[in-house]
PDB file of N, CA and C in Angstrom:
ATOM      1  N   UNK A   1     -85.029  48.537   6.589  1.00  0.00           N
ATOM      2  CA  UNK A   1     -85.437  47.369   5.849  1.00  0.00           C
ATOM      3  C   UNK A   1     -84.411  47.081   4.765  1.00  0.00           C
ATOM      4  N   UNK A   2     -83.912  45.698   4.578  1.00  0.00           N
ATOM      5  CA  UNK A   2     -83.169  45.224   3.650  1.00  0.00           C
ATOM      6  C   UNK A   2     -84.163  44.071   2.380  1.00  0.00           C
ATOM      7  N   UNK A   3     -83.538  44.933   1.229  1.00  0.00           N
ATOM      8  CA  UNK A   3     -84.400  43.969   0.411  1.00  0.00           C
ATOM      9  C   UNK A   3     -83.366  43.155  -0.518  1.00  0.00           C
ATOM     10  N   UNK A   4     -83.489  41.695  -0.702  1.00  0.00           N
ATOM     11  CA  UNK A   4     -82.606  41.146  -1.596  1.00  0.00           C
ATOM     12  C   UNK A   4     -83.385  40.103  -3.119  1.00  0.00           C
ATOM     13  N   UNK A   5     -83.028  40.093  -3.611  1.00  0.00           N
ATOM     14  CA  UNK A   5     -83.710  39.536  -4.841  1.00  0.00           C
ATOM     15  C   UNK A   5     -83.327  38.135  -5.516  1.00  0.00           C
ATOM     16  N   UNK A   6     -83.472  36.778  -5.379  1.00  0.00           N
ATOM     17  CA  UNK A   6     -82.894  35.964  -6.140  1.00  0.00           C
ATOM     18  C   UNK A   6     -83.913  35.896  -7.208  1.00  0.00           C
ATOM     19  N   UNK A   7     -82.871  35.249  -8.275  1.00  0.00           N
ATOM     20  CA  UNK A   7     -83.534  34.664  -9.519  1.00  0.00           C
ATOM     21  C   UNK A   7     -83.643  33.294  -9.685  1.00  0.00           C
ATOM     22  N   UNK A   8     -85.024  32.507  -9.665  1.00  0.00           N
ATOM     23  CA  UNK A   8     -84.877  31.066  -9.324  1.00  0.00           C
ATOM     24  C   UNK A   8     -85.235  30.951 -10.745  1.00  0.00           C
ATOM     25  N   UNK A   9     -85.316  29.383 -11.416  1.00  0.00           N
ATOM     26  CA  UNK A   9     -85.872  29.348 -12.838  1.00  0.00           C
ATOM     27  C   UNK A   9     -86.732  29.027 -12.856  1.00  0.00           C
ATOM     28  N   UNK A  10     -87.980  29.149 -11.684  1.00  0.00           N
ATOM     29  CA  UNK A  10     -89.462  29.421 -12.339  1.00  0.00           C
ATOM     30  C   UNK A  10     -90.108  30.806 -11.947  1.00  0.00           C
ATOM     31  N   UNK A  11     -89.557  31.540 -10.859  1.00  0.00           N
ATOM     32  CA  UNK A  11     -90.069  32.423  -9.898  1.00  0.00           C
ATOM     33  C   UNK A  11     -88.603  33.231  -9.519  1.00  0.00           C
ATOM     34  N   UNK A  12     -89.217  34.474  -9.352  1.00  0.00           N
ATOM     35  CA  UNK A  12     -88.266  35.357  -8.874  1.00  0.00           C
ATOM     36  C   UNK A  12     -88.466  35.768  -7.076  1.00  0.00           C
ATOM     37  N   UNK A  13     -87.170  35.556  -6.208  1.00  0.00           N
ATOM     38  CA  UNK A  13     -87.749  35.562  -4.774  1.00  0.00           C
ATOM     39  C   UNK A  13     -87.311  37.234  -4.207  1.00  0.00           C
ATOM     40  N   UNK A  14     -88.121  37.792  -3.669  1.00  0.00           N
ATOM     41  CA  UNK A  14     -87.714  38.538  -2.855  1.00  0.00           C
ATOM     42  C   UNK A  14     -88.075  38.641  -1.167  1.00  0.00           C
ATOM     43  N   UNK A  15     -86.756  38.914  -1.034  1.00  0.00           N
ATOM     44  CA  UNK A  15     -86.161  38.582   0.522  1.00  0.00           C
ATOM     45  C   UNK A  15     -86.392  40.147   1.330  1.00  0.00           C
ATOM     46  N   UNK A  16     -87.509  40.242   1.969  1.00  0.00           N
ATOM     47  CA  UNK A  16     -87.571  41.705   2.344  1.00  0.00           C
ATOM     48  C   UNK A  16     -86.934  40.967   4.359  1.00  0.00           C
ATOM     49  N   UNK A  17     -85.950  42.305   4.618  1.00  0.00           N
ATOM     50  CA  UNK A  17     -85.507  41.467   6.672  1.00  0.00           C
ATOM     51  C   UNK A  17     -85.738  43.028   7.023  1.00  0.00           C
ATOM     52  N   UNK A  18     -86.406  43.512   8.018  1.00  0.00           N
ATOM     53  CA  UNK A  18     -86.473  44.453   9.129  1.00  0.00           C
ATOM     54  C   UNK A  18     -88.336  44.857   8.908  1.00  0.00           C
ATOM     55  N   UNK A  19     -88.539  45.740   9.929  1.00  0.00           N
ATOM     56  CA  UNK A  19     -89.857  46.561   9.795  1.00  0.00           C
ATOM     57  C   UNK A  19     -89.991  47.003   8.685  1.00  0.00           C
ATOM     58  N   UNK A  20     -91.240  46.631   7.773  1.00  0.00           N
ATOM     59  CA  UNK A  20     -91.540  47.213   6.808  1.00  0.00           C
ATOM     60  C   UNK A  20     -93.152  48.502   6.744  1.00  0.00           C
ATOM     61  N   UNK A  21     -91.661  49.485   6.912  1.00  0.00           N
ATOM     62  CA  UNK A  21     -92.147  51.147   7.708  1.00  0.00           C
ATOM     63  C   UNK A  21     -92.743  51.512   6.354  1.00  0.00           C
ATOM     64  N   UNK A  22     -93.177  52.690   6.617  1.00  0.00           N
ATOM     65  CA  UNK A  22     -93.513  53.909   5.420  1.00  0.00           C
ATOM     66  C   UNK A  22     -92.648  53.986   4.651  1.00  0.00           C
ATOM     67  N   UNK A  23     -91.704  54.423   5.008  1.00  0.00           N
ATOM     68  CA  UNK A  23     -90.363  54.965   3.710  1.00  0.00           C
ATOM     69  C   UNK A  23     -90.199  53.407   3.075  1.00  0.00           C
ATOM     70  N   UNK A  24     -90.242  52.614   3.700  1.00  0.00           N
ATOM     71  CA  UNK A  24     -89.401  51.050   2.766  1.00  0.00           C
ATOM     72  C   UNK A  24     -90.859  50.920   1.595  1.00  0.00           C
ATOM     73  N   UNK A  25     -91.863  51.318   1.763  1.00  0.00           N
ATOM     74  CA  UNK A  25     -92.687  51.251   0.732  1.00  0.00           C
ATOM     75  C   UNK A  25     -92.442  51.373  -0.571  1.00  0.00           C
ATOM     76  N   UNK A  26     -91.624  52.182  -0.793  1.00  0.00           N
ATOM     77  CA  UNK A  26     -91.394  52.476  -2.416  1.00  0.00           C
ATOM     78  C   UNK A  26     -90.345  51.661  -2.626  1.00  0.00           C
ATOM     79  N   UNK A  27     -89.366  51.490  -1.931  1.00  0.00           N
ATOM     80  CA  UNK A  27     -88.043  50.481  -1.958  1.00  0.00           C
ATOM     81  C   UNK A  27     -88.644  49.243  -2.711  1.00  0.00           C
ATOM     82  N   UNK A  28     -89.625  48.458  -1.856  1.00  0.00           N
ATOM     83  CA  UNK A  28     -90.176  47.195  -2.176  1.00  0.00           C
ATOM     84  C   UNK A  28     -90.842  47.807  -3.981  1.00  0.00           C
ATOM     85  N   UNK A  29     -91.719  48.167  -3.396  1.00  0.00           N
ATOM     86  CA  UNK A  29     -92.483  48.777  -4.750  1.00  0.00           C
ATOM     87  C   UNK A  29     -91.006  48.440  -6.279  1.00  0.00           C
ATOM     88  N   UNK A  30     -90.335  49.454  -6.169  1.00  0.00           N
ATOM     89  CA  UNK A  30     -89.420  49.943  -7.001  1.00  0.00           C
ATOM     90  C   UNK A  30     -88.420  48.078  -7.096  1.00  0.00           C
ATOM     91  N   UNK A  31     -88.063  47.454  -6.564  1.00  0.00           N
ATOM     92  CA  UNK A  31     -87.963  46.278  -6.464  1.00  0.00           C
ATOM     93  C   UNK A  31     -88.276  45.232  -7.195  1.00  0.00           C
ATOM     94  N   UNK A  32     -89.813  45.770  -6.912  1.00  0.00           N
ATOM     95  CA  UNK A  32     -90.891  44.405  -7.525  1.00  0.00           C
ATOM     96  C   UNK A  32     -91.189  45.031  -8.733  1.00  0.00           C
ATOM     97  N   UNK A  33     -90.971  46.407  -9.533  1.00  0.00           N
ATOM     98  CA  UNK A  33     -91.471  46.804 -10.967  1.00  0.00           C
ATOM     99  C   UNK A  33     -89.948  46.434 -11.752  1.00  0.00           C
ATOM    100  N   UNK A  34     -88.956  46.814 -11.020  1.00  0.00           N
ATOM    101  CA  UNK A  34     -87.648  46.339 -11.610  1.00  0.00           C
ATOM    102  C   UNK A  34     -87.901  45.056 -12.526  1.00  0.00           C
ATOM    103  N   UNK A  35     -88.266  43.800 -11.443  1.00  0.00           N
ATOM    104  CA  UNK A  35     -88.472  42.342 -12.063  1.00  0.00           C
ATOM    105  C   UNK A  35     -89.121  42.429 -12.673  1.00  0.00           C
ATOM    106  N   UNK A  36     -90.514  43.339 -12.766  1.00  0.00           N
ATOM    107  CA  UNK A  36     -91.607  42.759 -13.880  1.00  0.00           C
ATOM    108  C   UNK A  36     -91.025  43.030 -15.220  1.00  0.00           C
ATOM    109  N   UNK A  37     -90.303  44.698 -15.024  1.00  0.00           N
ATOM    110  CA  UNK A  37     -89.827  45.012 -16.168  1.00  0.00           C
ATOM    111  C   UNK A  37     -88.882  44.017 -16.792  1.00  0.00           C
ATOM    112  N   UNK A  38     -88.173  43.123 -16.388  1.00  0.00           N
ATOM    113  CA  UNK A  38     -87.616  42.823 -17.127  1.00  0.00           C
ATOM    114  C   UNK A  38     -87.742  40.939 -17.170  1.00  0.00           C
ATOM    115  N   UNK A  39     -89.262  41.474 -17.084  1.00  0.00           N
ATOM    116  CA  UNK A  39     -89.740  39.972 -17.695  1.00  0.00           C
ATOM    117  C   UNK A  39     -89.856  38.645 -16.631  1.00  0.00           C
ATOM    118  N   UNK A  40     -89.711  38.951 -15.547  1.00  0.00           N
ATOM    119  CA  UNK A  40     -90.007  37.986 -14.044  1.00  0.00           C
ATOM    120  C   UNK A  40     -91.369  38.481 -13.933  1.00  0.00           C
ATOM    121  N   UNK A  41     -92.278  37.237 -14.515  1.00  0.00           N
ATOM    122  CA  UNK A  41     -93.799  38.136 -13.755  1.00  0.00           C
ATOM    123  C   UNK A  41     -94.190  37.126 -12.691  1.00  0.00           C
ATOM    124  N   UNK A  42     -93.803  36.189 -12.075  1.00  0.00           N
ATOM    125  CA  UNK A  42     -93.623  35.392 -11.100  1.00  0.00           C
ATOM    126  C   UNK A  42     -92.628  35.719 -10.271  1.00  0.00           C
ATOM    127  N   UNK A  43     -93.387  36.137  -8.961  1.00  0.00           N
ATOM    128  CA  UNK A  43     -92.474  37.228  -7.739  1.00  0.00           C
ATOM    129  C   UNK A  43     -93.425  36.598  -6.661  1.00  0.00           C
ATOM    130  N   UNK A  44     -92.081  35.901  -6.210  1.00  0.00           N
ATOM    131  CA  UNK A  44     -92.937  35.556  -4.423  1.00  0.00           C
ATOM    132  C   UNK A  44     -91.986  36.887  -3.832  1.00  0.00           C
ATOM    133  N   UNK A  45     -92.861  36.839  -2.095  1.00  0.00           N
ATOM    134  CA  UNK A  45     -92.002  38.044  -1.670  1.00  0.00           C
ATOM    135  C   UNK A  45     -92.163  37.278  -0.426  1.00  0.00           C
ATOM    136  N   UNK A  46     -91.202  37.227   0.248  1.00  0.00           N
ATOM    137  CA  UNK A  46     -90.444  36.597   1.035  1.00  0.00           C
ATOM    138  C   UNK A  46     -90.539  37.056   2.386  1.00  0.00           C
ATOM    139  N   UNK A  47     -91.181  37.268   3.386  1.00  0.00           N
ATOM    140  CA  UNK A  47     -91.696  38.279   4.483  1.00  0.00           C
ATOM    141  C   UNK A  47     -91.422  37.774   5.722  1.00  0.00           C
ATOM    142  N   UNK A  48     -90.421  36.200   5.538  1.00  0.00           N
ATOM    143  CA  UNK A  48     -89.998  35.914   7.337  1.00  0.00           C
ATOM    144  C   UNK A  48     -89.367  36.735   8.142  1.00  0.00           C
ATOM    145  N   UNK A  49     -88.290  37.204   7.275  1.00  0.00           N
ATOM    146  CA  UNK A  49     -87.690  38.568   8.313  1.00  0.00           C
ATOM    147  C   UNK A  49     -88.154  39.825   8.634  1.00  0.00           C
ATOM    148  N   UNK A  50     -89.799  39.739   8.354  1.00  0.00           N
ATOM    149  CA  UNK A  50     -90.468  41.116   8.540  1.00  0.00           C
ATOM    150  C   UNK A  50     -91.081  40.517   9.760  1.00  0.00           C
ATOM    151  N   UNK A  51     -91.028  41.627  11.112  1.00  0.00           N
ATOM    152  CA  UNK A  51     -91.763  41.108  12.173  1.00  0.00           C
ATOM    153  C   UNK A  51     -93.123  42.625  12.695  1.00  0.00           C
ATOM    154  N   UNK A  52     -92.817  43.298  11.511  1.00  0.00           N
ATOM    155  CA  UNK A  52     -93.733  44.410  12.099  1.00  0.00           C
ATOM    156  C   UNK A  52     -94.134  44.864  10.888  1.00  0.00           C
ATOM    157  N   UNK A  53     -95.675  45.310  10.199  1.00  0.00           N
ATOM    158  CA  UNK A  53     -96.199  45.751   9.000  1.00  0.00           C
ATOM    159  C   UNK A  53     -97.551  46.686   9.318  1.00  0.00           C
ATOM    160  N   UNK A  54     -97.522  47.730   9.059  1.00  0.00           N
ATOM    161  CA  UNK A  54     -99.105  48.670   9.457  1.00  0.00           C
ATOM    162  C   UNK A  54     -99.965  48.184   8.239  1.00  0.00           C
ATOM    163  N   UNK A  55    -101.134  48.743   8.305  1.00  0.00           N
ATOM    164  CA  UNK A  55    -102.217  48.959   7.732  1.00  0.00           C
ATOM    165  C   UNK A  55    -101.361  49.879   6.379  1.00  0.00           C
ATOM    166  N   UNK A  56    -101.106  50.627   6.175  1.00  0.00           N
ATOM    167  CA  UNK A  56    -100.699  51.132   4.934  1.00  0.00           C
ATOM    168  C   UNK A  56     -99.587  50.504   4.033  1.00  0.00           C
ATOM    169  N   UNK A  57     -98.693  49.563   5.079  1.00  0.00           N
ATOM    170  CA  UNK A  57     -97.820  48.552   3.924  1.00  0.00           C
ATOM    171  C   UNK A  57     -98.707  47.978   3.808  1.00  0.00           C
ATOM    172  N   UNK A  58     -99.806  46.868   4.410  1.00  0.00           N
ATOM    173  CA  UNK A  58    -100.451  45.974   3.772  1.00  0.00           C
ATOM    174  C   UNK A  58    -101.022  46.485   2.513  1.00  0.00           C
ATOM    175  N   UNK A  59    -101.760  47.645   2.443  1.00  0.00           N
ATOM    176  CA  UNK A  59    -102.437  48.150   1.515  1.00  0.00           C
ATOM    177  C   UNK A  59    -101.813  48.639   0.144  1.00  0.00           C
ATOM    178  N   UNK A  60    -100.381  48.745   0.621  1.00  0.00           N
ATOM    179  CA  UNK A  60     -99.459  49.145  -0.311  1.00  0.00           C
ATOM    180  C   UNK A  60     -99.120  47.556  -1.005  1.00  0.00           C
ATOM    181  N   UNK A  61     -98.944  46.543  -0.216  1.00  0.00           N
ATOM    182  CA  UNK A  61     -98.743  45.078  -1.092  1.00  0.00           C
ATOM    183  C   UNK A  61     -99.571  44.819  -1.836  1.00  0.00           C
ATOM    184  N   UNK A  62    -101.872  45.096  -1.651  1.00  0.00           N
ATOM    185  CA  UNK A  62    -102.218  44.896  -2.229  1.00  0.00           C
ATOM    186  C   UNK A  62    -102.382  46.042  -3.523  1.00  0.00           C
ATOM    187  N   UNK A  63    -101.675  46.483  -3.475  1.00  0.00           N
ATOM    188  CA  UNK A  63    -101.756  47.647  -4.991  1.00  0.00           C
ATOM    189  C   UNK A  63    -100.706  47.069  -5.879  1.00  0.00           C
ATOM    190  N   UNK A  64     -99.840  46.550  -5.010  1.00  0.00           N
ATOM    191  CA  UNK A  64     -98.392  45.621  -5.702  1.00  0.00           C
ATOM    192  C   UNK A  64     -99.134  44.601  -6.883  1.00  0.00           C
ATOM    193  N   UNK A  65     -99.691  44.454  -6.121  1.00  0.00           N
ATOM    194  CA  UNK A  65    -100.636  42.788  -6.011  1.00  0.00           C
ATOM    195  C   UNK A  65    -101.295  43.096  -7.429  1.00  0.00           C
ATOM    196  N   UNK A  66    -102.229  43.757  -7.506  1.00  0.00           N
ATOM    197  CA  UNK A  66    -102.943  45.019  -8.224  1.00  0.00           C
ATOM    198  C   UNK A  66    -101.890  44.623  -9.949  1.00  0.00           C
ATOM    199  N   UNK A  67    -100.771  45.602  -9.250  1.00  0.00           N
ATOM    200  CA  UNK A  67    -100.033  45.770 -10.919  1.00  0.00           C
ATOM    201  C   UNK A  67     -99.638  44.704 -11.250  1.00  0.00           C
ATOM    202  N   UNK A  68     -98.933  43.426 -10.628  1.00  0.00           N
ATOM    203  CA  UNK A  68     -98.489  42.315 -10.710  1.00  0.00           C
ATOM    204  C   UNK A  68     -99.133  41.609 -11.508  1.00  0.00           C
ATOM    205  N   UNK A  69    -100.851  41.723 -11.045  1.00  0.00           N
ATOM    206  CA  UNK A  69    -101.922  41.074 -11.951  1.00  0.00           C
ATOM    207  C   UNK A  69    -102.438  41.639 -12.892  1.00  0.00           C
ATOM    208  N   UNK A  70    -102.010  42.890 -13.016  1.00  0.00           N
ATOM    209  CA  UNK A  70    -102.474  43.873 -14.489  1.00  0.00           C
ATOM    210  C   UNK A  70    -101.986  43.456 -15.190  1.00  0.00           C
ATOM    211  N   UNK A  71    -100.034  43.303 -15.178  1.00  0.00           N
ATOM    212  CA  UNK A  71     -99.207  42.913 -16.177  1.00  0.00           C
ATOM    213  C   UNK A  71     -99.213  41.721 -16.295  1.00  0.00           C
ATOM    214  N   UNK A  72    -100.166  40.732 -16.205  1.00  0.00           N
ATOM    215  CA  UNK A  72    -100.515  38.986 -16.180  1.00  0.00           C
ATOM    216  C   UNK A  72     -99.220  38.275 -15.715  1.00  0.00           C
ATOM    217  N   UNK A  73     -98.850  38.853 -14.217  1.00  0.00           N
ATOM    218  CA  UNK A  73     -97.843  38.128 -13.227  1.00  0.00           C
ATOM    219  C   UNK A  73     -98.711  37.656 -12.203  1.00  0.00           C
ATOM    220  N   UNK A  74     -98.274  37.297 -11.622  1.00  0.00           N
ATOM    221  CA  UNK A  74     -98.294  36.525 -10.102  1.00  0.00           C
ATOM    222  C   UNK A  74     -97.577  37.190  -9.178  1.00  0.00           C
ATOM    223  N   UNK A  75     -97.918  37.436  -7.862  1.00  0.00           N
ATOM    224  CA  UNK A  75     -97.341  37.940  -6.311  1.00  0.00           C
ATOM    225  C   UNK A  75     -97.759  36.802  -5.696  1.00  0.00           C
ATOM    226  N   UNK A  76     -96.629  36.044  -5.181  1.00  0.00           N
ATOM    227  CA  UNK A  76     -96.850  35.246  -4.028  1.00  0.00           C
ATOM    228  C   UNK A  76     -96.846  35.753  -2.506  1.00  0.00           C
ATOM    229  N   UNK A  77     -97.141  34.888  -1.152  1.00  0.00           N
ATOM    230  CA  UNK A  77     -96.462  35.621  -0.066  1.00  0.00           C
ATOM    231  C   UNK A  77     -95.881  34.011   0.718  1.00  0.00           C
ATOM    232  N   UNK A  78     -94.831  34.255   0.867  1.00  0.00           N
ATOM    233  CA  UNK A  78     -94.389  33.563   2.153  1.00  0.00           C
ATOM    234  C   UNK A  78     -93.961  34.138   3.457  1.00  0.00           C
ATOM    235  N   UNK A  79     -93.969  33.370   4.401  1.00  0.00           N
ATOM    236  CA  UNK A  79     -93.344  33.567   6.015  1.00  0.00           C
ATOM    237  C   UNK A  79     -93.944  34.602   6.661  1.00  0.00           C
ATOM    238  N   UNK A  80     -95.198  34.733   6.495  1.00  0.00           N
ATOM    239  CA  UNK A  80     -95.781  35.540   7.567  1.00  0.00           C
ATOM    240  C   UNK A  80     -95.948  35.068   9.120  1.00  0.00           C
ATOM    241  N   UNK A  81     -95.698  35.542   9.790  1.00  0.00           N
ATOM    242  CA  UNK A  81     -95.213  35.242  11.225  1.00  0.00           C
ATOM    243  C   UNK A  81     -97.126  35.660  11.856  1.00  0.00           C
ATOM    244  N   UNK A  82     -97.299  35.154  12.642  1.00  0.00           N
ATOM    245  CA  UNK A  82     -98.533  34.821  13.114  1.00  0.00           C
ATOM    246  C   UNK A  82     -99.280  36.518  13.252  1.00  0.00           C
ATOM    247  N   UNK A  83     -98.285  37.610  13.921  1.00  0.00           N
ATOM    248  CA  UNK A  83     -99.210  38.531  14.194  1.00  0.00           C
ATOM    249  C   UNK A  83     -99.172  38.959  12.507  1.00  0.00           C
ATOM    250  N   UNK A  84     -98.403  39.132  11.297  1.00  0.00           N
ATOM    251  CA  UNK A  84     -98.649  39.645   9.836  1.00  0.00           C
ATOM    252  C   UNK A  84    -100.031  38.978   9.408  1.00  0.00           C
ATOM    253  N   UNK A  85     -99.720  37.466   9.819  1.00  0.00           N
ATOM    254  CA  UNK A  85    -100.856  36.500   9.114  1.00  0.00           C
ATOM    255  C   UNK A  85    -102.160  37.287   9.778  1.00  0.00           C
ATOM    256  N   UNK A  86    -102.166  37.263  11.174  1.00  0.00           N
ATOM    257  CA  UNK A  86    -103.495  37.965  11.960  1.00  0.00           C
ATOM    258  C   UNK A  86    -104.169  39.645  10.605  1.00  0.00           C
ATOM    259  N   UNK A  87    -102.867  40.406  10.762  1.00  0.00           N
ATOM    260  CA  UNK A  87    -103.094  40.715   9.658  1.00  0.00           C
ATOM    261  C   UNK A  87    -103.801  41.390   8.497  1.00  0.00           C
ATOM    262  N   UNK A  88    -103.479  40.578   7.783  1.00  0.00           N
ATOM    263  CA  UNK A  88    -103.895  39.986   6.424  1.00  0.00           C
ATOM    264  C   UNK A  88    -105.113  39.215   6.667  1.00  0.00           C
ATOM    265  N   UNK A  89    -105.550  38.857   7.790  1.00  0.00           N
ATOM    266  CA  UNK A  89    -106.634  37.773   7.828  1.00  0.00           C
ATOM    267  C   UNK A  89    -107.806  38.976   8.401  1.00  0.00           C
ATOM    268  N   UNK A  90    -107.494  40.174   9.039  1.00  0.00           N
ATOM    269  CA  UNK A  90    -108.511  40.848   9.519  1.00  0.00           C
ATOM    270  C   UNK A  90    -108.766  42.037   8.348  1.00  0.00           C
ATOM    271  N   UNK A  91    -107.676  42.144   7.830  1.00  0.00           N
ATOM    272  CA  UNK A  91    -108.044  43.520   6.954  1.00  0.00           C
ATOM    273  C   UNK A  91    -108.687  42.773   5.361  1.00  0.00           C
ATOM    274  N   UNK A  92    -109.041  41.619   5.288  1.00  0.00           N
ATOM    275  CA  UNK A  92    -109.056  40.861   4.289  1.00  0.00           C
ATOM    276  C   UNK A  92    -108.068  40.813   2.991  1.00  0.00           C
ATOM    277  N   UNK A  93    -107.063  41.193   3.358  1.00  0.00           N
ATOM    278  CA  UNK A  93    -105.808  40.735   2.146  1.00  0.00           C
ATOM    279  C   UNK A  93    -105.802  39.466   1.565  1.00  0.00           C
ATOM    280  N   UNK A  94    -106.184  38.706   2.454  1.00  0.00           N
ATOM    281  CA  UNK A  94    -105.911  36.890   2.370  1.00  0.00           C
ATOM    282  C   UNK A  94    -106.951  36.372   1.168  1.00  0.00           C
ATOM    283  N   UNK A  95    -107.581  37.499   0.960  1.00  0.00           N
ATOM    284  CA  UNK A  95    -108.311  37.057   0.072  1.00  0.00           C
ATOM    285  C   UNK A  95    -107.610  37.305  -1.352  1.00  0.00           C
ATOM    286  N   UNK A  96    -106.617  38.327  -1.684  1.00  0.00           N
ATOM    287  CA  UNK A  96    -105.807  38.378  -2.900  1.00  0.00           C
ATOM    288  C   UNK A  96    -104.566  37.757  -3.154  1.00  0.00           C
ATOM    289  N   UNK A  97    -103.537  37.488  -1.694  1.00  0.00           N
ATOM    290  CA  UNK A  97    -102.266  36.669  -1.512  1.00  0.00           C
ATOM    291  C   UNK A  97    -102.796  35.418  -1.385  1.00  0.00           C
ATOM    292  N   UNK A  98    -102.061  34.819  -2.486  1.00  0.00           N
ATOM    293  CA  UNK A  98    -101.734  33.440  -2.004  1.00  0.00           C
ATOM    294  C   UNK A  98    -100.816  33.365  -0.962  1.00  0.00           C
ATOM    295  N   UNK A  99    -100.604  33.045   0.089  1.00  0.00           N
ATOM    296  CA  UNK A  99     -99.755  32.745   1.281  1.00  0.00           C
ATOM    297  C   UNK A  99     -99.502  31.488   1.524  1.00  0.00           C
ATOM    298  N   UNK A 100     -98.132  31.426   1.813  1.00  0.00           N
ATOM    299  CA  UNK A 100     -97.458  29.737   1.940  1.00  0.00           C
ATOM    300  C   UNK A 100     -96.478  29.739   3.271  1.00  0.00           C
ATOM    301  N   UNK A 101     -96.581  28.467   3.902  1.00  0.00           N
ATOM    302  CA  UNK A 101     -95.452  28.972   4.823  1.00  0.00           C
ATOM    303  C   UNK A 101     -94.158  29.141   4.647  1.00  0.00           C
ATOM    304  N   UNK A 102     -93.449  28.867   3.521  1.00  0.00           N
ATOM    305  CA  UNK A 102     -92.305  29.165   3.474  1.00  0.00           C
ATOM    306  C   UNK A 102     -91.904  28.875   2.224  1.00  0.00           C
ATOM    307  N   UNK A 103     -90.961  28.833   0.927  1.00  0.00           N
ATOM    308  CA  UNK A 103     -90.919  28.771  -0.611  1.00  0.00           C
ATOM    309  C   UNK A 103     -91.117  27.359  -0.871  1.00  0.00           C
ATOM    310  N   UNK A 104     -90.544  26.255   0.319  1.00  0.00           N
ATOM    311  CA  UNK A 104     -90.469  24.660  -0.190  1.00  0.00           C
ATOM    312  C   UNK A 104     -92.341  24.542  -0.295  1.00  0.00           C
ATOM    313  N   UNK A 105     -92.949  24.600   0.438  1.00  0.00           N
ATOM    314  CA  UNK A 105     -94.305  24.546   0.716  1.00  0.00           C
ATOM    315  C   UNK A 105     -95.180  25.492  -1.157  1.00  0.00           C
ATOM    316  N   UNK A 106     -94.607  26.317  -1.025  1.00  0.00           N
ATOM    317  CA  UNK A 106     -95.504  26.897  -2.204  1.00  0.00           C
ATOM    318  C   UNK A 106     -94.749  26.561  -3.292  1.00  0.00           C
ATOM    319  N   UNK A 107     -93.619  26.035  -3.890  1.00  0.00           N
ATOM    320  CA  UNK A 107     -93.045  25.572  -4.855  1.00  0.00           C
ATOM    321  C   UNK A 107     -94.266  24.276  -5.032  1.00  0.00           C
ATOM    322  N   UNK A 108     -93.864  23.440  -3.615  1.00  0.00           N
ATOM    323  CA  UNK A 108     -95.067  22.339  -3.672  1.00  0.00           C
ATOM    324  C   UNK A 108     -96.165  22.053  -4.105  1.00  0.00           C
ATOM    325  N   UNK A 109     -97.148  23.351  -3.886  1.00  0.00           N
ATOM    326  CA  UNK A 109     -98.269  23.435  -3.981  1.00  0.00           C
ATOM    327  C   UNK A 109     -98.356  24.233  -5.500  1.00  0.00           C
ATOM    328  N   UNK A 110     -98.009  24.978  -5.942  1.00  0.00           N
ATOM    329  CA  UNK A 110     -98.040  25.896  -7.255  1.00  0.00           C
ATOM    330  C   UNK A 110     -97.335  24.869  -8.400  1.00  0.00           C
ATOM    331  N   UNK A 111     -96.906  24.006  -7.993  1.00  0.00           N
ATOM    332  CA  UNK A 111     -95.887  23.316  -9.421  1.00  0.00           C
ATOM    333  C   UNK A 111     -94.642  23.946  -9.778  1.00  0.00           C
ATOM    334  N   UNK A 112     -94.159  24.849  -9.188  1.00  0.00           N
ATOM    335  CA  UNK A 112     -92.939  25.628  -9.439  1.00  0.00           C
ATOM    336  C   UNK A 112     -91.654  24.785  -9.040  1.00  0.00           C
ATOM    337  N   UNK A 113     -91.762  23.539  -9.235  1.00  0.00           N
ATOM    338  CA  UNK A 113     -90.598  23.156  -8.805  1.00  0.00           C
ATOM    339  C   UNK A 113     -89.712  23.461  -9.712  1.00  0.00           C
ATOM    340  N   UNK A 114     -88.247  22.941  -9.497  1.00  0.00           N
ATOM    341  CA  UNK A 114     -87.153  23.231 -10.438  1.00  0.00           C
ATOM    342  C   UNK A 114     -87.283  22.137 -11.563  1.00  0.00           C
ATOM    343  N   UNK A 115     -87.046  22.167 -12.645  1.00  0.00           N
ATOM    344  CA  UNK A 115     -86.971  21.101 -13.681  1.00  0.00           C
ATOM    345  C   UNK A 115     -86.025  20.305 -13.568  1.00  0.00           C
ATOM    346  N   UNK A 116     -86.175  18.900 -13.790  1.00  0.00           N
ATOM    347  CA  UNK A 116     -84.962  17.925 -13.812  1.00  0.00           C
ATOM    348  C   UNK A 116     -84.644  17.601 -15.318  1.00  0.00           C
ATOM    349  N   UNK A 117     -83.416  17.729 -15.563  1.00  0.00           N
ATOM    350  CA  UNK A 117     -82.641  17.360 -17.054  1.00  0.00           C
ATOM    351  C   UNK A 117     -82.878  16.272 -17.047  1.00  0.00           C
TER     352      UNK A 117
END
């Protein structure tokens, strides 16, 4: 699993691409406390290039999810590919992610657009 991080100026994106296995758990984890720490508490996480997720990453996003909202941030989700969305929709996650299909769509919908000078 590859994880990459942009900094947008309302939201911070992270770009997770391969199977997100057991071991990439703490990767992401360690990732997403990086940003909070330093003041990004708006973190979408970016999941089109993930095509495979068990029962224990999901459970591991919602603990993400968990601290994100302890420290009065936000976890977004985009690009879940139909079997992730399946999911999240059976183990009831969908009830804590906001899920969007892709960043233009939830910029849309959340107000996060970019500011115009």
């Amino acid at each position: 699993m590859e994880i990459g991080i942009e900094i947008k100026e309302r939201f911070s994106l992270v770009h997770v691409n391969g199977d997100l296995s057991e071991g990439d758990l703490d990767k992401l984890g360690n990732a997403i406390d990086t940003l909070m720490k330093k003041g990004y508490l708006h973190v979408v996480l970016d999941l089109t290039g993930v095509s495979f997720m068990n029962a224990k990453g999901l459970g591991a996003l919602v603990n993400h999810w968990n601290h994100v909202r302890f420290k009065r941030g936000d976890l977004k989700i985009v690009g879940l590919n139909s079997r992730l969305l399946h999911l999240f929709r059976v183990m009831g996650a969908d009830m804590f992610f906001d899920a969007y299909r892709d960043v233009s769509e939830m910029m849309e919908k959340t107000g996060r657009l970019p500011a115009i000078a």
